[in-house]
Protein backbone atom coordinates (compact mmCIF):
# COMPACT_ATOMS: atom_id res chain seq x y z
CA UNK A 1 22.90 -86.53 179.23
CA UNK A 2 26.05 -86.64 180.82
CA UNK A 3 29.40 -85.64 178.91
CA UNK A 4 32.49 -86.68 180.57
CA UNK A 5 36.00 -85.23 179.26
CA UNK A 6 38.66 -87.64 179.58
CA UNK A 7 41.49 -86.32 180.84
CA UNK A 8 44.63 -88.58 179.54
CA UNK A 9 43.33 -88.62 176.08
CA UNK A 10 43.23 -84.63 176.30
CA UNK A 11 46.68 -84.44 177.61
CA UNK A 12 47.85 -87.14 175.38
CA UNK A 13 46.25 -85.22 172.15
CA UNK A 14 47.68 -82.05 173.36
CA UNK A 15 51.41 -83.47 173.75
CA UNK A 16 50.84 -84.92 170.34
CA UNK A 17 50.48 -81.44 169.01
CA UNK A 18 52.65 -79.76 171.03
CA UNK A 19 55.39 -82.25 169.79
CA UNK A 20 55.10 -81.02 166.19
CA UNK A 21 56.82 -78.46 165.39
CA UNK A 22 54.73 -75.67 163.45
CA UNK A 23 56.05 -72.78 163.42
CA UNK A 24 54.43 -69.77 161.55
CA UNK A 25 54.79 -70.88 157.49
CA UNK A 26 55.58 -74.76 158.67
CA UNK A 27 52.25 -75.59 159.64
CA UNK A 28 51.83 -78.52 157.25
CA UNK A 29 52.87 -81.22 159.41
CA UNK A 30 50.39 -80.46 162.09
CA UNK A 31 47.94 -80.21 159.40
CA UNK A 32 48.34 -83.22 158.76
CA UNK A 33 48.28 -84.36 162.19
CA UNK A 34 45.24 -83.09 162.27
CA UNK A 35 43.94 -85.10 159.79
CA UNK A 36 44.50 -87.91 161.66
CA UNK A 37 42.79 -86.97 164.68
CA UNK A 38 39.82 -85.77 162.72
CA UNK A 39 39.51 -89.41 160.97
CA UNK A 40 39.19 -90.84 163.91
CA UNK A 41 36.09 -89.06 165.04
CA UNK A 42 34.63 -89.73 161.50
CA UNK A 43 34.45 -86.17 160.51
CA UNK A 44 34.25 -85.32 157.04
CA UNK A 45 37.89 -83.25 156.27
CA UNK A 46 38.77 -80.82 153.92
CA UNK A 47 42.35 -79.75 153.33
CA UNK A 48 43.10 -76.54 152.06
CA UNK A 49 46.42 -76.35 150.64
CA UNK A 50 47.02 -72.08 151.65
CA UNK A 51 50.84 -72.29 149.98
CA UNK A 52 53.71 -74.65 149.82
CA UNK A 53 54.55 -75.99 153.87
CA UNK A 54 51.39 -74.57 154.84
CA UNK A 55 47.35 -75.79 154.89
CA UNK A 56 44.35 -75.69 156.84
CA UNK A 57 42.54 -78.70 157.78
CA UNK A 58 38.48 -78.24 158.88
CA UNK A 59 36.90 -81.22 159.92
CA UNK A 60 33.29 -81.26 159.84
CA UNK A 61 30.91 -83.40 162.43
CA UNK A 62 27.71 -83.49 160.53
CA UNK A 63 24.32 -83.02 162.08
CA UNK A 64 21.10 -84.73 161.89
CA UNK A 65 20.08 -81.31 159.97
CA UNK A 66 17.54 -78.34 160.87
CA UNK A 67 20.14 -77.07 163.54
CA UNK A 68 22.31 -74.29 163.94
CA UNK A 69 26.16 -74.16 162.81
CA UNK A 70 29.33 -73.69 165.07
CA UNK A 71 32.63 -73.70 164.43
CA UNK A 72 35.82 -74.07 166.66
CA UNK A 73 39.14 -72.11 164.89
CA UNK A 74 42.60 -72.64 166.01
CA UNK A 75 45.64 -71.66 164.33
CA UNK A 76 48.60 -74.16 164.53
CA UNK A 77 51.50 -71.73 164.14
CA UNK A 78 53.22 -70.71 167.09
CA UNK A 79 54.30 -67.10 168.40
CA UNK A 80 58.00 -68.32 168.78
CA UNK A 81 60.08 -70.99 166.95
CA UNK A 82 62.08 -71.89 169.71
CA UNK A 83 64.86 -71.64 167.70
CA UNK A 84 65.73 -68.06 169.27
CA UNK A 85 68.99 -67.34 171.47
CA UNK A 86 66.67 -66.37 174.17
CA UNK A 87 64.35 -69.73 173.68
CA UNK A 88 66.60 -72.58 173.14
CA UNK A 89 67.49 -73.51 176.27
CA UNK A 90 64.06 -72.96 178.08
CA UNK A 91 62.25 -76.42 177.72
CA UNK A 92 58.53 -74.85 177.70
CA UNK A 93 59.46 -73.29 174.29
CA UNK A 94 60.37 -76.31 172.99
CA UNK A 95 58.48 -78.89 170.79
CA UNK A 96 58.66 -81.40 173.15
CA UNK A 97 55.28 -81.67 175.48
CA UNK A 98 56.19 -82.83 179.23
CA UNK A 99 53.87 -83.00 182.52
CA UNK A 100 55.18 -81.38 185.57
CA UNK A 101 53.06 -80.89 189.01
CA UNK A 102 49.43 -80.71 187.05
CA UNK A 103 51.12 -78.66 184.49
CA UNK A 104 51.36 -79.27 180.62
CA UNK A 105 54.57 -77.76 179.33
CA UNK A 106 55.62 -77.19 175.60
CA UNK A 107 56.11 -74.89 172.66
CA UNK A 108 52.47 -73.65 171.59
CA UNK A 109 50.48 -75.41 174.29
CA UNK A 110 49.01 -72.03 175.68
CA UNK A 111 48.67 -70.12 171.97
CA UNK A 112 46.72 -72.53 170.85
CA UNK A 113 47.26 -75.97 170.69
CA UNK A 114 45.86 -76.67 173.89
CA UNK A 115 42.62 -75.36 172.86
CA UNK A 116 42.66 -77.11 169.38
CA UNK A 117 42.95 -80.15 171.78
CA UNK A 118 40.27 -78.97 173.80
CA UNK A 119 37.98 -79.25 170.27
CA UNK A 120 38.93 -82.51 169.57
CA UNK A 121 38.20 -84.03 173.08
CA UNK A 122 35.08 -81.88 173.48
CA UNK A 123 33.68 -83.54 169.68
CA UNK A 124 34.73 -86.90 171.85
CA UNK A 125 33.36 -86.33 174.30
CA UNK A 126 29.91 -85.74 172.95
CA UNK A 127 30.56 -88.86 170.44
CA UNK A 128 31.32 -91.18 173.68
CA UNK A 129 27.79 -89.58 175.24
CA UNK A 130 25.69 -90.70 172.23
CA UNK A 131 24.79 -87.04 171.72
CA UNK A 132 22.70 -86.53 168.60
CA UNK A 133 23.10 -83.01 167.02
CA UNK A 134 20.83 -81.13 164.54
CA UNK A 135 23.78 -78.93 163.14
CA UNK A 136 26.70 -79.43 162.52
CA UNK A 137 29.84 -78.86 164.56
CA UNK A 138 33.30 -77.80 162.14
CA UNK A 139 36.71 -78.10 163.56
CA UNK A 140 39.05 -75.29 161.65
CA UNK A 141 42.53 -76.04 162.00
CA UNK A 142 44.41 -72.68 160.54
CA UNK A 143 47.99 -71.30 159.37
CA UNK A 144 49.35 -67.95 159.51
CA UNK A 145 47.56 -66.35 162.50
CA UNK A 146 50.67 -64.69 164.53
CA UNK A 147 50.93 -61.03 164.37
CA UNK A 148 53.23 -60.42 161.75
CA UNK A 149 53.87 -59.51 158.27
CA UNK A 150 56.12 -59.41 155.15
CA UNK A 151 58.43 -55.92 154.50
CA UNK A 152 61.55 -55.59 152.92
CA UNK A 153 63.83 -58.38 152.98
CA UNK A 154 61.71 -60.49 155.53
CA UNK A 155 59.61 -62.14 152.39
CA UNK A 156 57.87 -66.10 152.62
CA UNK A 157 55.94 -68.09 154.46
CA UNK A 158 56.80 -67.13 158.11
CA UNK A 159 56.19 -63.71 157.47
CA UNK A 160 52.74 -64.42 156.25
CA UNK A 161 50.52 -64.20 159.30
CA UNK A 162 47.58 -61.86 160.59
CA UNK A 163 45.16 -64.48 159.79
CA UNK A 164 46.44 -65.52 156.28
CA UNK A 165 45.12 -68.77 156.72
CA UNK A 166 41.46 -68.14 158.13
CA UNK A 167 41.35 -65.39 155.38
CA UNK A 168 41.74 -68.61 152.92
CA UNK A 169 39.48 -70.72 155.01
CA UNK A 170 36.55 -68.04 154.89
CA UNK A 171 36.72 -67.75 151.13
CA UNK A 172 36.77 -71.71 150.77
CA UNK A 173 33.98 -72.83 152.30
CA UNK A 174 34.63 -73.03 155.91
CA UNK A 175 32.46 -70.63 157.41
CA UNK A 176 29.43 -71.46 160.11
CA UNK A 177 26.76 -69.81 161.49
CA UNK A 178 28.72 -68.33 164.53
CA UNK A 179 32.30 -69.53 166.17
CA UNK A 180 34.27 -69.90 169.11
CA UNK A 181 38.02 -69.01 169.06
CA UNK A 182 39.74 -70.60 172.09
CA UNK A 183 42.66 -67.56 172.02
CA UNK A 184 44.16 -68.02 176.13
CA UNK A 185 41.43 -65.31 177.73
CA UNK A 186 41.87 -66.25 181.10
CA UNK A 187 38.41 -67.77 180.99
CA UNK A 188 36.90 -64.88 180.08
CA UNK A 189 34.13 -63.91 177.06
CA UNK A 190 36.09 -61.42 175.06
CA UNK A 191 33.50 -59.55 173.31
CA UNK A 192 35.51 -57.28 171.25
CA UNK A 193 39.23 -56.72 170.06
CA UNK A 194 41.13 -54.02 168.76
CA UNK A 195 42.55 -54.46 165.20
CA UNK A 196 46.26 -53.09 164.08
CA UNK A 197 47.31 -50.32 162.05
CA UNK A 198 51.41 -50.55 161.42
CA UNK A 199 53.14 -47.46 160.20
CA UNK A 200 56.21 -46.45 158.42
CA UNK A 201 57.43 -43.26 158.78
CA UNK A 202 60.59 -42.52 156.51
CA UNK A 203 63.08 -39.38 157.33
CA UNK A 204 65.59 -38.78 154.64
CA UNK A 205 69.09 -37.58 155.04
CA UNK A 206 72.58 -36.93 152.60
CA UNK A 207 74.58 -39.87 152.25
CA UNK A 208 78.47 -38.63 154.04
CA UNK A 209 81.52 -40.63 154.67
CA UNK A 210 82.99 -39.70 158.17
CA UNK A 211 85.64 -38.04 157.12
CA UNK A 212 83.82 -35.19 154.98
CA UNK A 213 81.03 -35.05 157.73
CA UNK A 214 81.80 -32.54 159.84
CA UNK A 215 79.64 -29.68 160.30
CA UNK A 216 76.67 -31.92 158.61
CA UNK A 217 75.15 -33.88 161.58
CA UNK A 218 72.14 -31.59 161.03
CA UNK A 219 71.97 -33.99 157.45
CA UNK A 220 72.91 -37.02 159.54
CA UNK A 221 69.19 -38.77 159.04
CA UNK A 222 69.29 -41.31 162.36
CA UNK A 223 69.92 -37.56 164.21
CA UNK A 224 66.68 -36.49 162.34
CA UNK A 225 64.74 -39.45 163.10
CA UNK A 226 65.95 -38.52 167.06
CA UNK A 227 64.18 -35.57 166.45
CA UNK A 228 60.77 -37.10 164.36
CA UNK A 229 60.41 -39.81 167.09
CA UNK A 230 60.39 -37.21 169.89
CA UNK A 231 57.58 -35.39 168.14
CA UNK A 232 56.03 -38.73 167.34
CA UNK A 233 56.01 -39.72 170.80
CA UNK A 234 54.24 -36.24 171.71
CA UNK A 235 51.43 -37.36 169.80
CA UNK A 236 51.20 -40.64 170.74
CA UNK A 237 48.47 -39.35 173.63
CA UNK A 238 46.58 -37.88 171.58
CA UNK A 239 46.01 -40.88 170.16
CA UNK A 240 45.80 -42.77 173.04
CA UNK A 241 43.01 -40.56 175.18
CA UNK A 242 40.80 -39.80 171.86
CA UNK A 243 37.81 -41.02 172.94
CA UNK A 244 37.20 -42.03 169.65
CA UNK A 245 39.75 -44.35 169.92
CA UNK A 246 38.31 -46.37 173.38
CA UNK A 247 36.23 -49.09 173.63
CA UNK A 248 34.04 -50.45 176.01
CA UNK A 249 36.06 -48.73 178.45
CA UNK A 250 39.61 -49.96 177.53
CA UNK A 251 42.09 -46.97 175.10
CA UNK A 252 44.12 -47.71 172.10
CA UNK A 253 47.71 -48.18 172.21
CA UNK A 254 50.47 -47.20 170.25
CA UNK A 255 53.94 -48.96 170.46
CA UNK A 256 57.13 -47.82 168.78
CA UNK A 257 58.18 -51.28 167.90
CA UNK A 258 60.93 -51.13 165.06
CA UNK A 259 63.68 -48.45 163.90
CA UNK A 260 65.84 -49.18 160.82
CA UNK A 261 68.63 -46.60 159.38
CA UNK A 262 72.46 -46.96 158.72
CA UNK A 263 75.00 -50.15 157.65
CA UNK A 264 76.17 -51.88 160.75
CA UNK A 265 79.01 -52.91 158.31
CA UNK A 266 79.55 -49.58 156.85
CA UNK A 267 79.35 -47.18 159.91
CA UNK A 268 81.86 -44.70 158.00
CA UNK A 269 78.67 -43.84 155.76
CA UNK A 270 75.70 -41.81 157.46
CA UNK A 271 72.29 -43.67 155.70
CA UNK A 272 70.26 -42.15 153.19
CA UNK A 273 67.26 -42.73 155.16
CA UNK A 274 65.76 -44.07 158.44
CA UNK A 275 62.66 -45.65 159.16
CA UNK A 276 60.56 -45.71 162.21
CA UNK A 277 58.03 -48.25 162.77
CA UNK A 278 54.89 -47.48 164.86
CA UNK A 279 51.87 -50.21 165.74
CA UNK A 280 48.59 -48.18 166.19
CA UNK A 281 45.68 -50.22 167.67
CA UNK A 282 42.93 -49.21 166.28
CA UNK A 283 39.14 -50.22 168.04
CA UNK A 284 36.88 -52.30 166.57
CA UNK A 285 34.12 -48.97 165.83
CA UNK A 286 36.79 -47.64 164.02
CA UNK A 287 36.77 -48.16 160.24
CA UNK A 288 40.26 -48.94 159.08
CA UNK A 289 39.95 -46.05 156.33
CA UNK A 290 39.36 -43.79 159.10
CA UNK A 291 42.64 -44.51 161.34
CA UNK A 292 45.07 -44.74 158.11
CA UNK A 293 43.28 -41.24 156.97
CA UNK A 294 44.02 -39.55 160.83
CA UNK A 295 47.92 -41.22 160.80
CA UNK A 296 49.22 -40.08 157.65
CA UNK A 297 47.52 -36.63 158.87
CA UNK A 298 49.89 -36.56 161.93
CA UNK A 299 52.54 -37.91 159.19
CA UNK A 300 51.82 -34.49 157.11
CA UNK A 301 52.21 -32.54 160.46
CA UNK A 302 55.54 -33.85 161.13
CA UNK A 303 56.19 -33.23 157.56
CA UNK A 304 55.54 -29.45 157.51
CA UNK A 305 57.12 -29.44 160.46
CA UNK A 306 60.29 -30.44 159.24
CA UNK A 307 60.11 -29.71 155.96
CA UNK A 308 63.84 -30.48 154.51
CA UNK A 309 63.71 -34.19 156.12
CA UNK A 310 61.68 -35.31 153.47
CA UNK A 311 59.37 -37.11 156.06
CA UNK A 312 57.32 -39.55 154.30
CA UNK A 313 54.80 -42.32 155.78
CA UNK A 314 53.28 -45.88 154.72
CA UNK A 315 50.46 -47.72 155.86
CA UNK A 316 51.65 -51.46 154.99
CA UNK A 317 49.14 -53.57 157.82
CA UNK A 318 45.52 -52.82 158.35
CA UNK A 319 44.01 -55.61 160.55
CA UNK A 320 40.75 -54.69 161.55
CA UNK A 321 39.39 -55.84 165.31
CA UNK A 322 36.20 -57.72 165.77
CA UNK A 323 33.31 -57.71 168.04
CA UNK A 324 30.28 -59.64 168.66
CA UNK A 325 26.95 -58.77 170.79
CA UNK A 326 26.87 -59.34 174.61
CA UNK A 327 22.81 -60.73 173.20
CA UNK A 328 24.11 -62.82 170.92
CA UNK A 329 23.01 -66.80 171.66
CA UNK A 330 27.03 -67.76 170.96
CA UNK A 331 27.50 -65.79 174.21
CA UNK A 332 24.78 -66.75 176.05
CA UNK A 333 25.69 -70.65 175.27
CA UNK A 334 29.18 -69.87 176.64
CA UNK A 335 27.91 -68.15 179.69
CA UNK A 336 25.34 -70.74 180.71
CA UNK A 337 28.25 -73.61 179.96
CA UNK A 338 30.50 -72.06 181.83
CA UNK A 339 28.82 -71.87 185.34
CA UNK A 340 27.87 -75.04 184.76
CA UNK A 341 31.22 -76.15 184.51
CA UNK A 342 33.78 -73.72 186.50
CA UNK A 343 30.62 -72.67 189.38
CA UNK A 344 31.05 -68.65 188.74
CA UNK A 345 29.70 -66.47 185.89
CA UNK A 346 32.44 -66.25 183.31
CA UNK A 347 34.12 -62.69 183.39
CA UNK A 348 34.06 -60.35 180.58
CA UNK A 349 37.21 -58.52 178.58
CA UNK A 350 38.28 -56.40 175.56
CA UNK A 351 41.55 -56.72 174.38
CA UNK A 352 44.14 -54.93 172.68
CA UNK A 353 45.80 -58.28 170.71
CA UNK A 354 44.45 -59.77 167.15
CA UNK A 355 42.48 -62.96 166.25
CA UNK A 356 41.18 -64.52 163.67
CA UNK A 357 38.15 -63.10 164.37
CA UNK A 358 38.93 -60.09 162.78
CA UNK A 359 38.77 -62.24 158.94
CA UNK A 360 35.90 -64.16 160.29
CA UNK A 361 33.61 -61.21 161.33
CA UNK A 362 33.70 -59.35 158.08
CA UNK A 363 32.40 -63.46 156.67
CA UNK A 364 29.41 -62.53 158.91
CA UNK A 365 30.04 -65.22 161.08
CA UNK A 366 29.84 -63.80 164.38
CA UNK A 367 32.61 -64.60 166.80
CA UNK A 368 33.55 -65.05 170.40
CA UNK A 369 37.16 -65.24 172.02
CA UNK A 370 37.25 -67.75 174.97
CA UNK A 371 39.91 -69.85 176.40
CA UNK A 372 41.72 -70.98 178.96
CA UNK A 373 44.27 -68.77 180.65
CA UNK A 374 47.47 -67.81 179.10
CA UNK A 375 49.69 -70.01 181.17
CA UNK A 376 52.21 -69.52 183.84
CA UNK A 377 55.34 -68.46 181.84
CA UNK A 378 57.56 -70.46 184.24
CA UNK A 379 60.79 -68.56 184.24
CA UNK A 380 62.89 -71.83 183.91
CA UNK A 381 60.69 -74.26 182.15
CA UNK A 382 58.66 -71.93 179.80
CA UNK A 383 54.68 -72.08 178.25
CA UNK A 384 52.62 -74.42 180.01
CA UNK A 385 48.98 -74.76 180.84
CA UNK A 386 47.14 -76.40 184.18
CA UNK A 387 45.99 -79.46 182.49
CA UNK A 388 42.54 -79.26 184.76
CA UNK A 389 42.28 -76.05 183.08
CA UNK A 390 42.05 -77.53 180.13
CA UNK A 391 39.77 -80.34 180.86
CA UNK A 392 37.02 -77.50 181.96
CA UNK A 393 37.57 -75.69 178.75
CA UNK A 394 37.34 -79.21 176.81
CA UNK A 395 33.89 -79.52 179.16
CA UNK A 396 32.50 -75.75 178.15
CA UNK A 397 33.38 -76.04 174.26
CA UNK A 398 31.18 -79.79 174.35
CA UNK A 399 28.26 -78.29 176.26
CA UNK A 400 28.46 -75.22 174.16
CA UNK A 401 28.13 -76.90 171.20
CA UNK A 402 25.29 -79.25 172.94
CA UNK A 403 23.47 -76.17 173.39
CA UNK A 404 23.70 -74.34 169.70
CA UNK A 405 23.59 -77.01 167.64
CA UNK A 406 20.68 -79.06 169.14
């Protein structure tokens, strides 16, 4: 039986999405866009109201029963609002979907709404074909999956990602017997991630007005952090080439991403303390206990080190990464699909970002990262996606689920 992905109502769904703006702890409009769409394939729906402004939505296409389960998972929030002074002028970062030269352009479109579009026409697609299924095929529609998280004075909503909403789903009835997260993979089967670790490392220092400072920079604690971060970056290789730390080939990362000391009003005061914040990727082998145990060892280092710092550290994120068997008949489904549809054996990767996987693993329900590629980041028009990109992905996901749930 054929399936045939139509293309217009793909690009046309996508632009709808695109053109709501959702970003992370705002999702509740494109909830309930999604709602919509899912009526009108006659799924059953759930909402799942997460927190105020934000809900999942998972749509369910019920089987003839005796078949397997799969589920497609998207989060709705975006990685940027747009909003930013480095954004607002670029029109691919924008809420508005446009079509330029075979390309689909708008805020989102790559990470993910183009692949929660590709679910919807792919269910479609297999409704237009008269396909019968034994199992049954679930649509998750998720908030809060963007790496980030609440500290200090950054508190609500959009701070409340690292799959806060498939964490809720999993624990409320949406879970399957295996899923497919369309995450932009450049078409390739992602078999395992690596999960995060962030760190805060905390130097403390004597709080001295400029003019009774002199001959106390040694107490000045931004000078001390120089000093920490220099020994932090000598053991950020260690970290790096522990072999315990690679997998399947690929090493863990560490990035310095955040420092935080002083009063950009007050500059005539030296801070009490500074902060440095490190994110440690951690593989998927690794148990989370594990990595936060060997971190706040290299935190005790630095601290006998330098012992009249006060150096003090915090574990305040453990994501853990995910992985899923190259056996497993999820990836084998995908495999077959895809050289059906794109002519070549799909590639394999492991990367070194987060998914939703990571919550939906530890549900035991097995998962697989696939997509379409991460788009072009066009340096004057922003995120976009080749739209015949997407109408092969839309093509894999319906004969995937063909093949697991019949």
């Amino acid at each position: 039986m054929t399936v045939q992905v139509d293309r217009e109502r793909l690009v046309a769904t996508a632009s709808s999405l695109v053109d709501v703006h959702s970003f992370t702890g705002d999702e509740e409009r494109l909830a309930g866009r999604m709602v919509e769409l899912f009526e009108e394939l006659g799924l059953q729906v759930q909402w799942q109201q997460v927190e105020e402004d934000r809900a999942n939505v998972l749509g369910t296409w019920r089987g003839r029963g005796g078949g397997k389960s799969l589920m497609f998972n998207g989060h709705m929030d975006t990685s940027y609002s747009g909003r930013e002074p480095w954004l607002r002028d670029v029109p691919g970062f924008q809420p508005q979907a446009f079509v330029r030269d075979g390309r689909l352009y708008g805020l989102g479109i790559s990470n993910m709404k183009g692949a929660l579009a590709c679910y919807v026409e792919a269910v479609r697609a297999l409704q237009d074909a008269g396909v019968k299924l034994r199992g049954d095929v679930l649509v998750a529609a998720v908030c809060g999956e963007i790496e980030k998280t609440q500290y200090g004075d950054a508190q609500g909503g959009e701070y409340r990602g690292y799959a806060a909403g498939t964490r809720y789903l999993v624990s409320h009835g949406g879970v399957a017997d295996m899923c497919l997260l369309g995450e932009p993979t450049e078409g390739k089967v992602v078999l395992g991630h690596f999960g995060a670790l962030w760190l805060r490392i905390r130097v403390h220092g004597n709080f001295i007005h400029t003019a009774f400072s002199e001959g106390k920079r040694d107490q000045n604690s931004i000078l001390r952090m120089h000093e920490v971060t220099s020994a932090v970056l000598d053991w950020v290789p260690t970290w790096e080439e522990d072999e315990s730390n690679a997998y399947r080939g690929a090493k863990a990362i560490v990035n310095v991403g955040a420092v935080e000391g002083g009063f950009g009003w007050r500059v005539s005061r030296t801070p009490h303390h500074t902060d440095l914040f490190l994110d440690v990727r951690v593989p998927p082998t690794k148990p989370m206990g594990v990595a936060r145990r060997e971190v706040l060892e290299m935190v005790r280092s630095l601290a006998e080190r330098f012992p009249d710092y006060g150096v003090e550290g915090e574990v305040y994120v453990t994501a853990p990464g995910a992985e899923i068997d190259e056996d497993h008949e999820l990836v084998h489904a995908i495999d077959l699909s895809h050289e059906e549809v794109f002519g070549e054996a799909a590639g394999r990767d492991v990367t070194r970002w987060f998914s939703d996987a990571s919550a939906l693993t530890r549900y035991g329900v097995p998962t697989v990262n696939y997509g379409t590629s991460t788009g072009l980041m066009d340096v004057e028009l922003g995120e976009n996606l080749e739209i015949e990109g997407l109408v092969k992905m839309a093509t894999t996901y319906a004969l995937v689920a063909q093949r697991i749930c019949s």
